[in-house]
Every structure is written in structure tokens, then in C-alpha cells.
N, C-alpha and C. Protein backbone atom coordinates (compact mmCIF):
# COMPACT_ATOMS: atom_id res chain seq x y z
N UNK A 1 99.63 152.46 76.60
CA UNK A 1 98.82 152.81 75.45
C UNK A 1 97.48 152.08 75.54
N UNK A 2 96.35 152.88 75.28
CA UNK A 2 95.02 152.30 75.64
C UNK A 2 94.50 151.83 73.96
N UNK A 3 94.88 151.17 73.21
CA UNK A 3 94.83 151.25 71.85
C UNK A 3 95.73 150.13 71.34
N UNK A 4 95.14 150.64 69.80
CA UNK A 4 95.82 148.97 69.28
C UNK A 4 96.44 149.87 67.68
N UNK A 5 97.55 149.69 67.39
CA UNK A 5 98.26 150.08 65.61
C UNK A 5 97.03 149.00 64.41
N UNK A 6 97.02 149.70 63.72
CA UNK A 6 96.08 149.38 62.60
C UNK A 6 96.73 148.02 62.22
N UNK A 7 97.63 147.93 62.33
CA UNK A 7 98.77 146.56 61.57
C UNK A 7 98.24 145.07 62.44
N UNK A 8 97.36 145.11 63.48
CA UNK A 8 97.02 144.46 64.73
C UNK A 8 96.00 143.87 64.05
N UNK A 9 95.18 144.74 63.32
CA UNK A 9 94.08 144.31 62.56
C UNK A 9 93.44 143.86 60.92
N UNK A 10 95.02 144.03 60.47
CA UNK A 10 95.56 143.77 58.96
C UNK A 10 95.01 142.31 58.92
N UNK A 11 94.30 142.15 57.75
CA UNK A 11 93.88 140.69 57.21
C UNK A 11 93.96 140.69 55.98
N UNK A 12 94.53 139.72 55.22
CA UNK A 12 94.94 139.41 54.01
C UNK A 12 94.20 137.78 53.26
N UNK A 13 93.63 138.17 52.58
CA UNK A 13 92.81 136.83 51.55
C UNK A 13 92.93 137.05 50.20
N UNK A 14 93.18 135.63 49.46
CA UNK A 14 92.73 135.42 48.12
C UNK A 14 91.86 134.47 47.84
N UNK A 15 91.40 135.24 46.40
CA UNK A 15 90.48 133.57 46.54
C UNK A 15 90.55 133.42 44.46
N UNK A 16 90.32 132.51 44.04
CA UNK A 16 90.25 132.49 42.33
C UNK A 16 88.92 132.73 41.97
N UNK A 17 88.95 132.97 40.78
CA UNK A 17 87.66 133.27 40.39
C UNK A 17 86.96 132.28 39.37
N UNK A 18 86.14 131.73 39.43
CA UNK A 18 85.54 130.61 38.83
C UNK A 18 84.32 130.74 37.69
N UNK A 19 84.08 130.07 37.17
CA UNK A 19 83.17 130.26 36.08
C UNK A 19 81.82 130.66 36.41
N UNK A 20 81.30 129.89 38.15
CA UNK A 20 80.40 129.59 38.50
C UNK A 20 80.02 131.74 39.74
N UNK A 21 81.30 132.37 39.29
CA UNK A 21 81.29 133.28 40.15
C UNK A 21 80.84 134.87 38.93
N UNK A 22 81.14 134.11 37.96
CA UNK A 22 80.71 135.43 36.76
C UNK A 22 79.19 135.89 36.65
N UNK A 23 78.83 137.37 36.34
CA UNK A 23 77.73 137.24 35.86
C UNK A 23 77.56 137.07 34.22
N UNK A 24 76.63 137.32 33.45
CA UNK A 24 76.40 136.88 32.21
C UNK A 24 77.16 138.23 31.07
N UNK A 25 78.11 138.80 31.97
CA UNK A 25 79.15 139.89 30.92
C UNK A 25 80.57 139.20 31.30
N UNK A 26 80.11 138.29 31.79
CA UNK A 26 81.65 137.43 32.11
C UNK A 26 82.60 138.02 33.32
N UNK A 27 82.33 139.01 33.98
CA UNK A 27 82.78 139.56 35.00
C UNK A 27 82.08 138.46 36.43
N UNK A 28 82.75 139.34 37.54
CA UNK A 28 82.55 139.05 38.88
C UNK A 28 81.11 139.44 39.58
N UNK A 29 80.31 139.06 39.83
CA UNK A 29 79.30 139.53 40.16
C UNK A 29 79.51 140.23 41.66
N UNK A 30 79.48 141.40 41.27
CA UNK A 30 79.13 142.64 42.52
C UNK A 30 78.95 142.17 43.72
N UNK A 31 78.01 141.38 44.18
CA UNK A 31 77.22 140.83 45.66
C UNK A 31 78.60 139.72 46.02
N UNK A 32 79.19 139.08 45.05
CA UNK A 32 79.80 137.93 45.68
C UNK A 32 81.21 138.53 46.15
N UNK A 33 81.54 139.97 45.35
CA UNK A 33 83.12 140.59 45.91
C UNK A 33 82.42 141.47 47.50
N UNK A 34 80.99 141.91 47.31
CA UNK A 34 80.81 142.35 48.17
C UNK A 34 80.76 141.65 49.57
N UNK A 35 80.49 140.65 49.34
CA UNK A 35 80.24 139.32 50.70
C UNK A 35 81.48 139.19 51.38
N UNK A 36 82.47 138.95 50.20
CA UNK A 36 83.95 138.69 51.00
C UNK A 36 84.29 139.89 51.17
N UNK A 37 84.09 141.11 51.32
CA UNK A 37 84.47 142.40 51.50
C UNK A 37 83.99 142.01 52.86
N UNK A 38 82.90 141.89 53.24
CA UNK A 38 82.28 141.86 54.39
C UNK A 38 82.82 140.86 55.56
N UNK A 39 83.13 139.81 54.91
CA UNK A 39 83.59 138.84 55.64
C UNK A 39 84.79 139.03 56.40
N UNK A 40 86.15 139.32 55.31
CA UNK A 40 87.28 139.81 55.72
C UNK A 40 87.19 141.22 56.46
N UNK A 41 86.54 141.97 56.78
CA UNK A 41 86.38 143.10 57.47
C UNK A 41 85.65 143.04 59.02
N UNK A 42 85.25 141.53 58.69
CA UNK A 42 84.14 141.23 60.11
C UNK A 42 85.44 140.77 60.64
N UNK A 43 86.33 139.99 59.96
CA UNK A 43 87.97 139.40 61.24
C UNK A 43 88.64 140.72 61.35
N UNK A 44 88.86 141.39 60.42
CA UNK A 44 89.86 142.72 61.46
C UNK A 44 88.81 143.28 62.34
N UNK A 45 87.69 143.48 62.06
CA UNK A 45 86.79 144.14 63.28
C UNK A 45 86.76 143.44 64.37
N UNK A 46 87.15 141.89 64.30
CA UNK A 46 86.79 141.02 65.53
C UNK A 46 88.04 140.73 66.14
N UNK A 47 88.99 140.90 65.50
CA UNK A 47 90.50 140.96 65.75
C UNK A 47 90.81 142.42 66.60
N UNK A 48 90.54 143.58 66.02
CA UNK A 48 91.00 144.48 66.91
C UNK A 48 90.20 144.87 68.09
N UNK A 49 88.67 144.65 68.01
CA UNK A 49 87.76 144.27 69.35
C UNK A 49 88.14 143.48 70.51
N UNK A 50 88.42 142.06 69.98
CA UNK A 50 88.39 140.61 70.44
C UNK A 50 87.29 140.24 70.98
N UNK A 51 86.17 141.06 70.45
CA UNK A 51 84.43 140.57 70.83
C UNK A 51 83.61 140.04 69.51
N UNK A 52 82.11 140.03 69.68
CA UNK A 52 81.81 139.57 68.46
C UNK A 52 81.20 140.86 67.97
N UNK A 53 81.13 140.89 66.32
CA UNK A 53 80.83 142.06 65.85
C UNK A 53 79.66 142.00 64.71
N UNK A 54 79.10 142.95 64.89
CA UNK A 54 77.91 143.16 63.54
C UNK A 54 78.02 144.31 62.51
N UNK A 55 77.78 143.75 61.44
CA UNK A 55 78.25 145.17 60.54
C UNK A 55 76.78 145.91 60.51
N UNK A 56 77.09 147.09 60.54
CA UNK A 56 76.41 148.02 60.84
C UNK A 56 76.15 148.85 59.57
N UNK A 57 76.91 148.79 58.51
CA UNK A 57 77.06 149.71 57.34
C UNK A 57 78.03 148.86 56.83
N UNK A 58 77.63 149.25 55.16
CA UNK A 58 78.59 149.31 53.99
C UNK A 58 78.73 150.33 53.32
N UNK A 59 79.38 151.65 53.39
CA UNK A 59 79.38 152.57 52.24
C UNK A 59 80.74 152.93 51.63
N UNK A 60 80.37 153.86 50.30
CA UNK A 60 81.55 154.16 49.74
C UNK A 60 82.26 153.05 49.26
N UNK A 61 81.17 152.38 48.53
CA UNK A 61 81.60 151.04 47.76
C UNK A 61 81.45 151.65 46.36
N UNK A 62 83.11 151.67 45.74
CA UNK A 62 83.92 151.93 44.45
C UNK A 62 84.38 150.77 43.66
N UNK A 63 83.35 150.20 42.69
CA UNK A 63 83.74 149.34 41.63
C UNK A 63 84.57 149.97 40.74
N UNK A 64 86.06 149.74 40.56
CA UNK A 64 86.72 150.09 39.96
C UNK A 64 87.00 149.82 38.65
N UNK A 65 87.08 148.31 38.42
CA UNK A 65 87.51 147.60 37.04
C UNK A 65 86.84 146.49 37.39
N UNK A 66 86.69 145.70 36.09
CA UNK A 66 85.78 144.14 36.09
C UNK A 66 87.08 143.15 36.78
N UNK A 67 86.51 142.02 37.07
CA UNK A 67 87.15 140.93 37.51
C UNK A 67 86.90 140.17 36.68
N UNK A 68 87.90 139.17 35.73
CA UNK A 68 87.30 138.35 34.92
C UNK A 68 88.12 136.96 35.42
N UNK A 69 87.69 135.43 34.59
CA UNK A 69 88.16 134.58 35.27
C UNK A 69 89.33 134.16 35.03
N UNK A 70 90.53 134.85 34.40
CA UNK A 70 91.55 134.54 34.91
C UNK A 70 92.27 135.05 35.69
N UNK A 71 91.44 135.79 36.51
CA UNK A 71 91.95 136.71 37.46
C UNK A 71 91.69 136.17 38.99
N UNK A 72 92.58 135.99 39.94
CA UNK A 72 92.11 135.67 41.42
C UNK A 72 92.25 137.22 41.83
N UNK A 73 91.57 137.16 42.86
CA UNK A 73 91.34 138.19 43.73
C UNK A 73 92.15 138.58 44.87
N UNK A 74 92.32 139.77 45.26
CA UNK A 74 92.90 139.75 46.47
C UNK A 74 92.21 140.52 47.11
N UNK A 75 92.49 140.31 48.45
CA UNK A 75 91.66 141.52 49.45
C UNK A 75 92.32 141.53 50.68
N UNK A 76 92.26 142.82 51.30
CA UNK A 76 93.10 143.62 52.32
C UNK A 76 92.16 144.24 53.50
N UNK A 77 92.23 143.96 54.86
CA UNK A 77 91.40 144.95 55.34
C UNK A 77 92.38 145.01 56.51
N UNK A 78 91.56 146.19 57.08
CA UNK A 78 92.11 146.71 58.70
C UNK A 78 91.02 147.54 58.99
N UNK A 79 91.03 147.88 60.27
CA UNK A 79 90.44 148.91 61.25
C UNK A 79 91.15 150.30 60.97
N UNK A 80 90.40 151.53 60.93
CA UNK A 80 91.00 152.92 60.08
C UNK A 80 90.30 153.60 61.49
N UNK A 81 88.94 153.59 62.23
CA UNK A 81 88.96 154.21 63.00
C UNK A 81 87.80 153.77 63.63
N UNK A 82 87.73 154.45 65.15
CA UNK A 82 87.16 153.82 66.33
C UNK A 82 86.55 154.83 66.64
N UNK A 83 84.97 154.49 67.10
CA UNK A 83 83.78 155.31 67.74
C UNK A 83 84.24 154.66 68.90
N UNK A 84 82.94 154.66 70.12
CA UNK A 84 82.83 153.86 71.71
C UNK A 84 82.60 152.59 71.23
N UNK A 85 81.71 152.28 70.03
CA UNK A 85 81.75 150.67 70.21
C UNK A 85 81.47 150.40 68.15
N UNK A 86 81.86 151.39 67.62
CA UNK A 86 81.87 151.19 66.52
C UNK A 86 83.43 151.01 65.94
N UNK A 87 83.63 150.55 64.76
CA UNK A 87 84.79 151.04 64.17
C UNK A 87 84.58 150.33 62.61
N UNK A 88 85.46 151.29 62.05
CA UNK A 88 85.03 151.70 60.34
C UNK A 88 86.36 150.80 59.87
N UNK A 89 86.65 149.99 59.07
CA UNK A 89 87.30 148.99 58.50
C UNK A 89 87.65 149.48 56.52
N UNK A 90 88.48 149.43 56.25
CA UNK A 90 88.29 150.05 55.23
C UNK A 90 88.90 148.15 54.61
N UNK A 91 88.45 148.49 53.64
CA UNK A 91 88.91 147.28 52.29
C UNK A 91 89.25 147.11 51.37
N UNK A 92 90.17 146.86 50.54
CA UNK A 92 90.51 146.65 49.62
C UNK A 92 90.19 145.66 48.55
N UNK A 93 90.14 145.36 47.03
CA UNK A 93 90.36 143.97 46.31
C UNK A 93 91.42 144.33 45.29
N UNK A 94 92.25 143.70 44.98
CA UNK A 94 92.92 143.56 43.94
C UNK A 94 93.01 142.65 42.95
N UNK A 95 92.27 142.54 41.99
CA UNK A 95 92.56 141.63 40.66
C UNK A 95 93.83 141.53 39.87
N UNK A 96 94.39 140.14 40.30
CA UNK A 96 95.95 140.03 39.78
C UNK A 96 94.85 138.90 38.82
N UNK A 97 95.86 138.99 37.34
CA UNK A 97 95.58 138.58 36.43
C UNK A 97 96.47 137.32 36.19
N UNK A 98 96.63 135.72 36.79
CA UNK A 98 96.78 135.21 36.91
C UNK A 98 97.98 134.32 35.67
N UNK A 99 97.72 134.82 34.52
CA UNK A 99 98.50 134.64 33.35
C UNK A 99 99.99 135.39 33.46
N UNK A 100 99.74 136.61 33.06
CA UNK A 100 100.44 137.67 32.96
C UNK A 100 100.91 139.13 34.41
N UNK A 101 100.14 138.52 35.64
CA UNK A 101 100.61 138.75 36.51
C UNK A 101 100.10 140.57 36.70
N UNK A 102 99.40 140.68 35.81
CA UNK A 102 98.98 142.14 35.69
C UNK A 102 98.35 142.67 37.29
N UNK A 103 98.45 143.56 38.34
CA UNK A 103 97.42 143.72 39.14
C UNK A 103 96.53 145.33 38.66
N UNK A 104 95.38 145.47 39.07
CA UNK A 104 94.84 146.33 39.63
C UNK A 104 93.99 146.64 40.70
N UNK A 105 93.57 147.74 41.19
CA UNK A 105 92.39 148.02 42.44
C UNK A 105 90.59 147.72 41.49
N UNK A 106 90.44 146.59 42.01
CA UNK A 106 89.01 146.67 41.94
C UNK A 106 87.77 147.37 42.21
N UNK A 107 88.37 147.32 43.78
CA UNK A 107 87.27 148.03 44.53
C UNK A 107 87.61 148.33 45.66
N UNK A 108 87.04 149.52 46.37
CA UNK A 108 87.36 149.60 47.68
C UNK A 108 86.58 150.03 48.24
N UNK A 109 86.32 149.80 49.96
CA UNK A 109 84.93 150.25 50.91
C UNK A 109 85.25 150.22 51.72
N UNK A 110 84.47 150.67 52.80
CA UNK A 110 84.24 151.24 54.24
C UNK A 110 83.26 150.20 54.58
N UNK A 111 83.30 149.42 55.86
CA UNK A 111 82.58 148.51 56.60
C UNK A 111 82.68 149.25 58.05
N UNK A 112 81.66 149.44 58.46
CA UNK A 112 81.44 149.88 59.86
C UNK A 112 80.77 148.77 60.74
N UNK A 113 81.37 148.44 61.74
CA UNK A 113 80.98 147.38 62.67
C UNK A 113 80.75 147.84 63.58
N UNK A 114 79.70 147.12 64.62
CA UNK A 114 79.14 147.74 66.40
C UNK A 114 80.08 146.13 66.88
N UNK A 115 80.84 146.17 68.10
CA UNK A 115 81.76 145.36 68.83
C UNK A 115 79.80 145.12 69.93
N UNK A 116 80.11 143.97 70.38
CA UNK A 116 78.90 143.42 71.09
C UNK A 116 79.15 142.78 72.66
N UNK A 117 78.51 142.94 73.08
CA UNK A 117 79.31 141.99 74.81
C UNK A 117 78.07 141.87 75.51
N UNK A 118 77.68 140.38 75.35
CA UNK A 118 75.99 140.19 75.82
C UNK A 118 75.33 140.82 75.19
N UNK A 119 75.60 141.01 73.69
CA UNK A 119 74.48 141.22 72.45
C UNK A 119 74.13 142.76 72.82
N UNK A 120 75.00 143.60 73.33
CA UNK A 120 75.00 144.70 73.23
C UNK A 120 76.60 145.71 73.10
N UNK A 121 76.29 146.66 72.73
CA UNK A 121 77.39 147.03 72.30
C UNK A 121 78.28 147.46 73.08
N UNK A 122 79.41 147.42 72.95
CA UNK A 122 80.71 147.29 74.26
C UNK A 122 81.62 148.58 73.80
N UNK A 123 82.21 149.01 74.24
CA UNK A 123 83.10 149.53 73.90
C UNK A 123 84.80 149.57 73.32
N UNK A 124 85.18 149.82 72.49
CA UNK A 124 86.42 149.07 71.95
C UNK A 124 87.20 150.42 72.03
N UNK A 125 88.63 149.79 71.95
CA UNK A 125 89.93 150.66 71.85
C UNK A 125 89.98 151.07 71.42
N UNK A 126 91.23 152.42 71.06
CA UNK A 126 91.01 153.50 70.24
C UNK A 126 92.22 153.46 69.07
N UNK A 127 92.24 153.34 67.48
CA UNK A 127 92.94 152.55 66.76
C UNK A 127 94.01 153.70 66.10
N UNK A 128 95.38 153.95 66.42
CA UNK A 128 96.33 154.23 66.11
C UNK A 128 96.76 154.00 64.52
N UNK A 129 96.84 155.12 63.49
CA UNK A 129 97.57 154.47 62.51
C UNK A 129 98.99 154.75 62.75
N UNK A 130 99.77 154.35 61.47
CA UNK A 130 101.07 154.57 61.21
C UNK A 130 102.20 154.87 60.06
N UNK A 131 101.64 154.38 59.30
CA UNK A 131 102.10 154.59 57.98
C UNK A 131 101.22 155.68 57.36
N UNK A 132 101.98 156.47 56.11
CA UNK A 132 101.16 157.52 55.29
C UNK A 132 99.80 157.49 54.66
N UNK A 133 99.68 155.90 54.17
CA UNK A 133 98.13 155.56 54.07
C UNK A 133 97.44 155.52 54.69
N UNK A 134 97.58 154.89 55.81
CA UNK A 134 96.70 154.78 57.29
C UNK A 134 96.33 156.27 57.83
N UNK A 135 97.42 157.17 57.80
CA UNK A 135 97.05 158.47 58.19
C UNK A 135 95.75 158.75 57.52
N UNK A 136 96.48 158.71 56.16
CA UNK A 136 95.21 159.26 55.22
C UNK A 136 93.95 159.17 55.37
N UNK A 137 93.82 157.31 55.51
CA UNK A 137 92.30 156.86 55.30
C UNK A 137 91.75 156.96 56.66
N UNK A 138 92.58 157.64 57.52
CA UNK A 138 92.04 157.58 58.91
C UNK A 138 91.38 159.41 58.47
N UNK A 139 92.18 159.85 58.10
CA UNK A 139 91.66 161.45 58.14
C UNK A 139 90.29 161.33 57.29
N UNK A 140 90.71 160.66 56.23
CA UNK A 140 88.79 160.43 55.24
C UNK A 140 87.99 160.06 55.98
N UNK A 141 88.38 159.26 56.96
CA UNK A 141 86.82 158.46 57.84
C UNK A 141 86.39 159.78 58.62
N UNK A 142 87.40 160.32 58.77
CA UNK A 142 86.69 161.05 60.14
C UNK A 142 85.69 162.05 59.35
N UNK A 143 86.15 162.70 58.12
CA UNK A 143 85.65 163.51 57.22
C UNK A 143 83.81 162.70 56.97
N UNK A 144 83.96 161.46 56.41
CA UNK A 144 83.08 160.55 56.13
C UNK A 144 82.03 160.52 57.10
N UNK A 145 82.47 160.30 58.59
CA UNK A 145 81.26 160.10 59.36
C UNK A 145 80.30 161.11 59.89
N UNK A 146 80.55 162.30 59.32
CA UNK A 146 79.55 163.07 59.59
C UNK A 146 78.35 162.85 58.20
N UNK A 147 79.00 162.81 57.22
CA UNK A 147 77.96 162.16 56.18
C UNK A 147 76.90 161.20 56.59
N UNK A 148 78.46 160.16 57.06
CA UNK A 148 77.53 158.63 57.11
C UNK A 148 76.35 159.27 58.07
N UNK A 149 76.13 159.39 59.12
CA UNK A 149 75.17 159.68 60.31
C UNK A 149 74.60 160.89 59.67
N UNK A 150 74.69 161.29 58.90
CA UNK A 150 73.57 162.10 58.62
C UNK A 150 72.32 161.42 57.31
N UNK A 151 73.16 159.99 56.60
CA UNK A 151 72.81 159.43 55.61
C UNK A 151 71.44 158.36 56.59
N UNK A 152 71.96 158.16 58.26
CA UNK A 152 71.40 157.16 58.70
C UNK A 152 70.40 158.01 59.39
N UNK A 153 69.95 159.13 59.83
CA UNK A 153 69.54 160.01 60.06
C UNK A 153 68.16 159.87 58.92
N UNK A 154 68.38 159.91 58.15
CA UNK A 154 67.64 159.90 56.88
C UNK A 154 67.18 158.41 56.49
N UNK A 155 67.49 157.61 56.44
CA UNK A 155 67.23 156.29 56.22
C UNK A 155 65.99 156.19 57.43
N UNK A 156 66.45 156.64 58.90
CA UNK A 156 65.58 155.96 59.67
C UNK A 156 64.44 157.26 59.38
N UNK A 157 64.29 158.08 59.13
CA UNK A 157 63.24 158.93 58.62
C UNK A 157 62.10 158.31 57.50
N UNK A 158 63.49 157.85 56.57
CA UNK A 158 62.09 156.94 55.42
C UNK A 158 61.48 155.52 56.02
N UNK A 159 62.17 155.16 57.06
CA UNK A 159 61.59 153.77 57.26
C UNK A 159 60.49 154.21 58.28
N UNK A 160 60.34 155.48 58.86
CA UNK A 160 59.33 156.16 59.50
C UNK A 160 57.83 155.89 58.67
N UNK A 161 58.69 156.39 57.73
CA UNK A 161 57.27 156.84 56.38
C UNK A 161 56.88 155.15 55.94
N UNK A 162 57.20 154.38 55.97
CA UNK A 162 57.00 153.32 55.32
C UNK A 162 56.06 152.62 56.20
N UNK A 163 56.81 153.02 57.71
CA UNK A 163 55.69 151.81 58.95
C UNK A 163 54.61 152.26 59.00
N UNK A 164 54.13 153.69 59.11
CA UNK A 164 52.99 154.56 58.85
C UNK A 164 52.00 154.30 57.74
């Protein structure tokens, strides 16, 4: 098998949520769930590579419900699917409510990483799911990346207009 099962690249974190992490509605501030979204998605990307990786994209970032502070966080990632040297990481957070044990889905996103080898991009394995979710979110990506590249298509068009 020239490939790696999504389970290879499963990473699991919590972290609590602190006073110093709210914005001024008493929730989680957006940028700081987004960072560790990023973070934990850069180890399954570097885990199922085993090179170093750069994120390349964040899209299809779904704020679901607030995070407040008696709530710690959880977060979930893996590798969902593989270009030649890209691959799309999907993520999870879950706000368990620390009192009463309540959970829900916070948020969830797509992190796309380029795998690197001498600061250029390498080529990585090709990522197998297995379970009924994994199918799934593997079939959405594939659906997704004709968007995404047509979204980046467009981005580098306006940054055309801007250097001009």
C-alpha cells in the first residue's frame, strides 16, 4: 500500500478557556480557536507527510456556538485528502462545558497544507479513509477543491489589480 489510513494522522488536544482568552461578549475570541485549529492540523499534516509543512489555506471555517469560560475546548484533526504535495486536514472543536459536562460542535474547518523538502514542495502519500465519516468528509473535499482553486484563481487576480 503506497498510502497511509486517516487514523495515522488523528490528533487530539484540549485546552481550558481562561478569562484572558474571551472577547468583550464573554465568548472565545475567533483568531485564538482559529490558531489552535491551525496548529493541531499543522501535526496531522506533518505526521502523515513526515516533512515540514506550510498551510496554504483556511476555508470553510463554521462558527457554530460561543465558547464561554467554563467551557474547555476540544479539538480533533486528521488528513481527509491528498493532492502531489498538498493535503486538506479537516478539524474539529468541541466545547465541553466543564460543570455539567454538556458537549457541543463549535466549529469546524478545512486546513490545506503544501508538505516541503528543501523548502519546496515534495510530494506526499495518498490518504485512505475508513470509517463512514472519513468517507464522507473525504467525498466533500474532493467536491470542495474545485471551488477552493477556483477561489485562489481569483484572489491571485485581485492581488494582480492591487500591484498595478
Amino acid at each position: 500500500m503506497n498510502g497511509k489510513y486517516v487514523k495515522e494522522s488523528r490528533v487530539l488536544d484540549s485546552s481550558r478557556v481562561f478569562p484572558t482568552d474571551l472577547n468583550n461578549h464573554g465568548t472565545l475570541f475567533g483568531g485564538k480557536m482559529l490558531a489552535a485549529m491551525d496548529l493541531i492540523a499543522s501535526i496531522s499534516a506533518t505526521k502523515h507527510s513526515r516533512m515540514e509543512c506550510v498551510t496554504a489555506s483556511m476555508d470553510s471555517v463554521e462558527f457554530l456556538c460561543p465558547v464561554r469560560e467554563s467551557d474547555c475546548i476540544n479539538y480533533e484533526s486528521f488528513v481527509i485528502l491528498t493532492g502531489t504535495s498538498s493535503m486538506e486536514v479537516f478539524v474539529r472543536a468541541t466545547a465541553e462545558d466543564l460543570l455539567s459536562g454538556e458537549k457541543r460542535v463549535a466549529a469546524t474547518c478545512f486546513v490545506t497544507f503544501v508538505a516541503l523538502k528543501d523548502g519546496k514542495p515534495h510530494k506526499v502519500v495518498e490518504v485512505f479513509p475508513e470509517t463512514e465519516e472519513e468517507v464522507k468528509l473525504q467525498q466533500l473535499a474532493f467536491k470542495r477543491l474545485e471551488s477552493r482553486q477556483m477561489r485562489k484563481k481569483l484572489s491571485k487576480e485581485l492581488a494582480l489589480i492591487w500591484e498595478n
